[in-house]
N, C-alpha and C. Protein backbone atom coordinates (compact mmCIF):
# COMPACT_ATOMS: atom_id res chain seq x y z
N UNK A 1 123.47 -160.61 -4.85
CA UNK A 1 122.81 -160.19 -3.63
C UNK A 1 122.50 -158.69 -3.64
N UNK A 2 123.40 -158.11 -4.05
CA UNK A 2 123.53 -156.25 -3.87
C UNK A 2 122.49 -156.64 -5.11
N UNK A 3 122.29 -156.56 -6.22
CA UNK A 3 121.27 -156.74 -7.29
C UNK A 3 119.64 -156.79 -6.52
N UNK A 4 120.02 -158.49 -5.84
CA UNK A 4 118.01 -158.63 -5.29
C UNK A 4 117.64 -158.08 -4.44
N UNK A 5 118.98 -156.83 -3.84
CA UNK A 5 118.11 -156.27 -2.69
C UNK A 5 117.40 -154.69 -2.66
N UNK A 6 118.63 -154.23 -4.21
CA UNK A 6 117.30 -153.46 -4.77
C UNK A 6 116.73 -153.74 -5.56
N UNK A 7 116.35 -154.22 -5.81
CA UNK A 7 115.10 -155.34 -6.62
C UNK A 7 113.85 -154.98 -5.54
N UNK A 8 114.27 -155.62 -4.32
CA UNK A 8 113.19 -155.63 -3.36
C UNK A 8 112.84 -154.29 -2.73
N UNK A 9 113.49 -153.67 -2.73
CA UNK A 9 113.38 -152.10 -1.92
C UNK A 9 112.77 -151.50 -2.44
N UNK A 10 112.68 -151.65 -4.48
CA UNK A 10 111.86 -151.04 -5.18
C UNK A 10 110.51 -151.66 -5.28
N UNK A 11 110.23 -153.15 -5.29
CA UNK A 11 108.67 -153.57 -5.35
C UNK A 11 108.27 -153.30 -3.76
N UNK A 12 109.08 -153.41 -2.61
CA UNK A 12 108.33 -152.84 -1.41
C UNK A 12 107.90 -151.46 -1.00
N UNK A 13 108.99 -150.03 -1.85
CA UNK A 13 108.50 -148.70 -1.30
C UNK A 13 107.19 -148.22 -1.31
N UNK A 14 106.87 -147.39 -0.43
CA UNK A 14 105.73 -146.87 -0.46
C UNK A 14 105.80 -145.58 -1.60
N UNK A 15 107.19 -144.98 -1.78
CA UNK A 15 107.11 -143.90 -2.37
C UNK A 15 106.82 -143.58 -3.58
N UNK A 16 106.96 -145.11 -4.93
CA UNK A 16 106.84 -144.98 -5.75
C UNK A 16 105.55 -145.58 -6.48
N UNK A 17 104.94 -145.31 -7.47
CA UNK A 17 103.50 -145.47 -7.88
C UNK A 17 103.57 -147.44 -8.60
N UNK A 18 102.83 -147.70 -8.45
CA UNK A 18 102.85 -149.28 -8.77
C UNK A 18 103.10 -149.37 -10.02
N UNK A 19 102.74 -148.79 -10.93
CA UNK A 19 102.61 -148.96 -13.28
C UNK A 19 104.19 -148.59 -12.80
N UNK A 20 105.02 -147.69 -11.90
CA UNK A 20 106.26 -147.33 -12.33
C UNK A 20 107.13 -148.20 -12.22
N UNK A 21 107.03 -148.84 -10.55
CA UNK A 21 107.92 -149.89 -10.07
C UNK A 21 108.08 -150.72 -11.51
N UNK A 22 106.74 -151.68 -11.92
CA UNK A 22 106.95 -152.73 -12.69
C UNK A 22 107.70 -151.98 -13.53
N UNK A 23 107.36 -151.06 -14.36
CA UNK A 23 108.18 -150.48 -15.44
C UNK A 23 109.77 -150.40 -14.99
N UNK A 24 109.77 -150.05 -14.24
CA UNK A 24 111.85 -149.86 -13.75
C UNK A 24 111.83 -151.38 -13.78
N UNK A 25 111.53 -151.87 -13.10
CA UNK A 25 111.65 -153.20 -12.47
C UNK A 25 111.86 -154.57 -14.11
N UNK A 26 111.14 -154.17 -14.78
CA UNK A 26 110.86 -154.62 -16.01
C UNK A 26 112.39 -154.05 -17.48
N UNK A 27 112.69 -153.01 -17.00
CA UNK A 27 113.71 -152.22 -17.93
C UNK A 27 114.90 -152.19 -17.61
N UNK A 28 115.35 -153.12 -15.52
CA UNK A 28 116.72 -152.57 -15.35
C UNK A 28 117.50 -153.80 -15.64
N UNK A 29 118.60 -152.95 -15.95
CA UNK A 29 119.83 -153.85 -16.58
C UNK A 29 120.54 -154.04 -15.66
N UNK A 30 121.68 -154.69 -15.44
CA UNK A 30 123.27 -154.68 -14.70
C UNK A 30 124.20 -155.34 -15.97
N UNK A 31 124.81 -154.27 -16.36
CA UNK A 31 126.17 -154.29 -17.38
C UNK A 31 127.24 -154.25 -16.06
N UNK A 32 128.48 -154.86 -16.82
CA UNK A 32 130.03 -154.70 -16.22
C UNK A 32 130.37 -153.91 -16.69
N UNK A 33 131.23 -152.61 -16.12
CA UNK A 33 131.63 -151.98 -16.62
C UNK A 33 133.17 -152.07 -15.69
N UNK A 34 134.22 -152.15 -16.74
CA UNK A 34 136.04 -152.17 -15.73
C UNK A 34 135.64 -152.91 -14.70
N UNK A 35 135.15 -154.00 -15.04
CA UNK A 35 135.05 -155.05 -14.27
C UNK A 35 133.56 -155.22 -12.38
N UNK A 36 133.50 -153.87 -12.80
CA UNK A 36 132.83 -153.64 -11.98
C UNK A 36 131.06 -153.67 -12.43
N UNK A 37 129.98 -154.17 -11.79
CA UNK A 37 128.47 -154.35 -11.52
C UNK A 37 127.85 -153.14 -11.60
N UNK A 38 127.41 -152.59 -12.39
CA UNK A 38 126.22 -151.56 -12.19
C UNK A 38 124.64 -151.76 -12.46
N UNK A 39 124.05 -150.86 -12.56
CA UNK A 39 122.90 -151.14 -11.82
C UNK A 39 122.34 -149.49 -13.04
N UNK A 40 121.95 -150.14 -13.96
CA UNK A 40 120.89 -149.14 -14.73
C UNK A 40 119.76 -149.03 -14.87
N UNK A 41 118.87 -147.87 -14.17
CA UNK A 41 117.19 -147.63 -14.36
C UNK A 41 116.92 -146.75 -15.49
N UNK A 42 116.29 -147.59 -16.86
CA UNK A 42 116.24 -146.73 -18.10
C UNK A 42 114.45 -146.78 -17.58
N UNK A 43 114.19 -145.49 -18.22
CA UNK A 43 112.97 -145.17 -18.27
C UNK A 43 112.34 -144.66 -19.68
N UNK A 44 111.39 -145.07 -20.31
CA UNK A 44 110.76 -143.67 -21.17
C UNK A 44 109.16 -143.89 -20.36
N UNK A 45 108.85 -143.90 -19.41
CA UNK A 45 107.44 -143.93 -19.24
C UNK A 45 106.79 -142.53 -19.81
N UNK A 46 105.29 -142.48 -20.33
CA UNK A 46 105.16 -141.10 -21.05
C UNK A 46 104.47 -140.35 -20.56
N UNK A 47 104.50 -140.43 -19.13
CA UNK A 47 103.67 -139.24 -18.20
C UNK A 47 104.85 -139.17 -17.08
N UNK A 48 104.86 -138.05 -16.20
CA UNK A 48 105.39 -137.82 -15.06
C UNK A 48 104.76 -138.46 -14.20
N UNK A 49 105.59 -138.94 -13.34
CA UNK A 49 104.99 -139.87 -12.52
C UNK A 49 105.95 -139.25 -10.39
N UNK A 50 105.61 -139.29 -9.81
CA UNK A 50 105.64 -138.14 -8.77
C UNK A 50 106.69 -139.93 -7.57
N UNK A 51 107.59 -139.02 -6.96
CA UNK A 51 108.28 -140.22 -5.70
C UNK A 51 108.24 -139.19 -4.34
N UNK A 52 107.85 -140.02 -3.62
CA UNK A 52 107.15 -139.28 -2.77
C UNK A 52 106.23 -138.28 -2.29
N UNK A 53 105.26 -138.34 -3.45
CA UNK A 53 104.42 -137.02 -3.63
C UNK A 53 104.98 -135.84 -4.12
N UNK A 54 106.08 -136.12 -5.22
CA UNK A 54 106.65 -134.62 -5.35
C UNK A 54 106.95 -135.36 -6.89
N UNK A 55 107.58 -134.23 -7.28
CA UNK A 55 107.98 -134.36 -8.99
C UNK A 55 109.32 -133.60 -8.87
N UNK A 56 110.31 -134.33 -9.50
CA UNK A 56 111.71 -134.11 -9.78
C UNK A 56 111.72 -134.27 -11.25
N UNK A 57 113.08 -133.24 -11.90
CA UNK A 57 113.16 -133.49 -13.10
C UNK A 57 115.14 -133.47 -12.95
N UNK A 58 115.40 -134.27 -14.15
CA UNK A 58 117.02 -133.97 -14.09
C UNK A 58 117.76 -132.77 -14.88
N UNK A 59 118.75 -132.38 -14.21
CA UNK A 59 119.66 -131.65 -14.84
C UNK A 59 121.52 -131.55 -14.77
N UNK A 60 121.51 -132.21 -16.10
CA UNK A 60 123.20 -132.89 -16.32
C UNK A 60 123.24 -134.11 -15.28
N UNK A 61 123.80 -133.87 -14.14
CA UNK A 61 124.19 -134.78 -13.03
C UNK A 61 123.10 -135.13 -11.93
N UNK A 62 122.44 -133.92 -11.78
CA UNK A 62 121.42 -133.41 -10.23
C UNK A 62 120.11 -133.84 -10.92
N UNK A 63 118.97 -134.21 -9.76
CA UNK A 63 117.51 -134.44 -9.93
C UNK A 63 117.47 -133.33 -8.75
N UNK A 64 116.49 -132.88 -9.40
CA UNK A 64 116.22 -131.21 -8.55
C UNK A 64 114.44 -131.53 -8.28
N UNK A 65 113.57 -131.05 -7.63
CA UNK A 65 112.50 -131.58 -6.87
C UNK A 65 112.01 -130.14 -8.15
N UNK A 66 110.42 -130.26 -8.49
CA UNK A 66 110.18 -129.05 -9.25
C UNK A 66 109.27 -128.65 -8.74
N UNK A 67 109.12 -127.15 -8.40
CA UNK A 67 107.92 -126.76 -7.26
C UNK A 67 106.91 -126.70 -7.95
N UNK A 68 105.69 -126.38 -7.59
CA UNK A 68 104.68 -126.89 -7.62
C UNK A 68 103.99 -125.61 -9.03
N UNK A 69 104.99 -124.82 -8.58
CA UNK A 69 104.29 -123.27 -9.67
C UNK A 69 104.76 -124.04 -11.17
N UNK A 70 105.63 -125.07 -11.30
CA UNK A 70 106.36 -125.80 -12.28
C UNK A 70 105.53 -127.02 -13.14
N UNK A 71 104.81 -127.16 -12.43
CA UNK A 71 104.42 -129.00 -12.42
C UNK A 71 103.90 -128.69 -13.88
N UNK A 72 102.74 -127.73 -14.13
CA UNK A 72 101.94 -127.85 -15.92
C UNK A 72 103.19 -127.87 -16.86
N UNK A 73 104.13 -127.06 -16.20
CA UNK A 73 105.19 -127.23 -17.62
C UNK A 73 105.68 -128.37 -17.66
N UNK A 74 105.99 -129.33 -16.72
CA UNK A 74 106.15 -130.51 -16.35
C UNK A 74 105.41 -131.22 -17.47
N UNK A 75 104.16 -131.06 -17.12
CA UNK A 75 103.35 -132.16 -18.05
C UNK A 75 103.68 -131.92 -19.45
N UNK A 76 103.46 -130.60 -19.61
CA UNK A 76 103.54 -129.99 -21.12
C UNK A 76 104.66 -130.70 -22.18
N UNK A 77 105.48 -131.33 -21.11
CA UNK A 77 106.88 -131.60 -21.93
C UNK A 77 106.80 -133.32 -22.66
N UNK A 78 105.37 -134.06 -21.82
CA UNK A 78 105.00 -135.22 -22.19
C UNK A 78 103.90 -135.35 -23.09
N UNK A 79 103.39 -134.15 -23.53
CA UNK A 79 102.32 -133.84 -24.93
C UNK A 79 102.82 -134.52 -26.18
């Protein structure tokens, strides 16, 4: 149940671009781990792709939003 209901939250948001959904949607796993259900979104899509009209990139632990003076280097990194 906890599985199909983000399942559904992701093919219903408005925030995310349609080629992406299927792609997560298409790539996620649920491994046991210590007995416990998780829930993995692997990605390599090969463009940046924006959630909520904005562009985040990760660092170690944190997804940090990248301002806008940022975004070409953004792309630059998917050349």
């Amino acid at each position: 149940m906890f599985i199909q209901k983000n399942k559904r939250k992701i093919k219903n948001s408005k925030l995310i671009e349609e080629d992406y959904k299927k792609h997560i949607l298409e790539n996620m796993r649920t491994p046991l781990l210590y007995g416990r259900q998780l829930i993995v979104f692997e990605t390599d899509f090969d463009e940046p792709v924006q959630y909520d009209s904005k562009y985040y990139e990760r660092e170690f632990t944190d997804v940090v939003e990248i301002p806008t003076s940022e975004i070409r280097k953004l792309f630059k990194k998917f050349k």
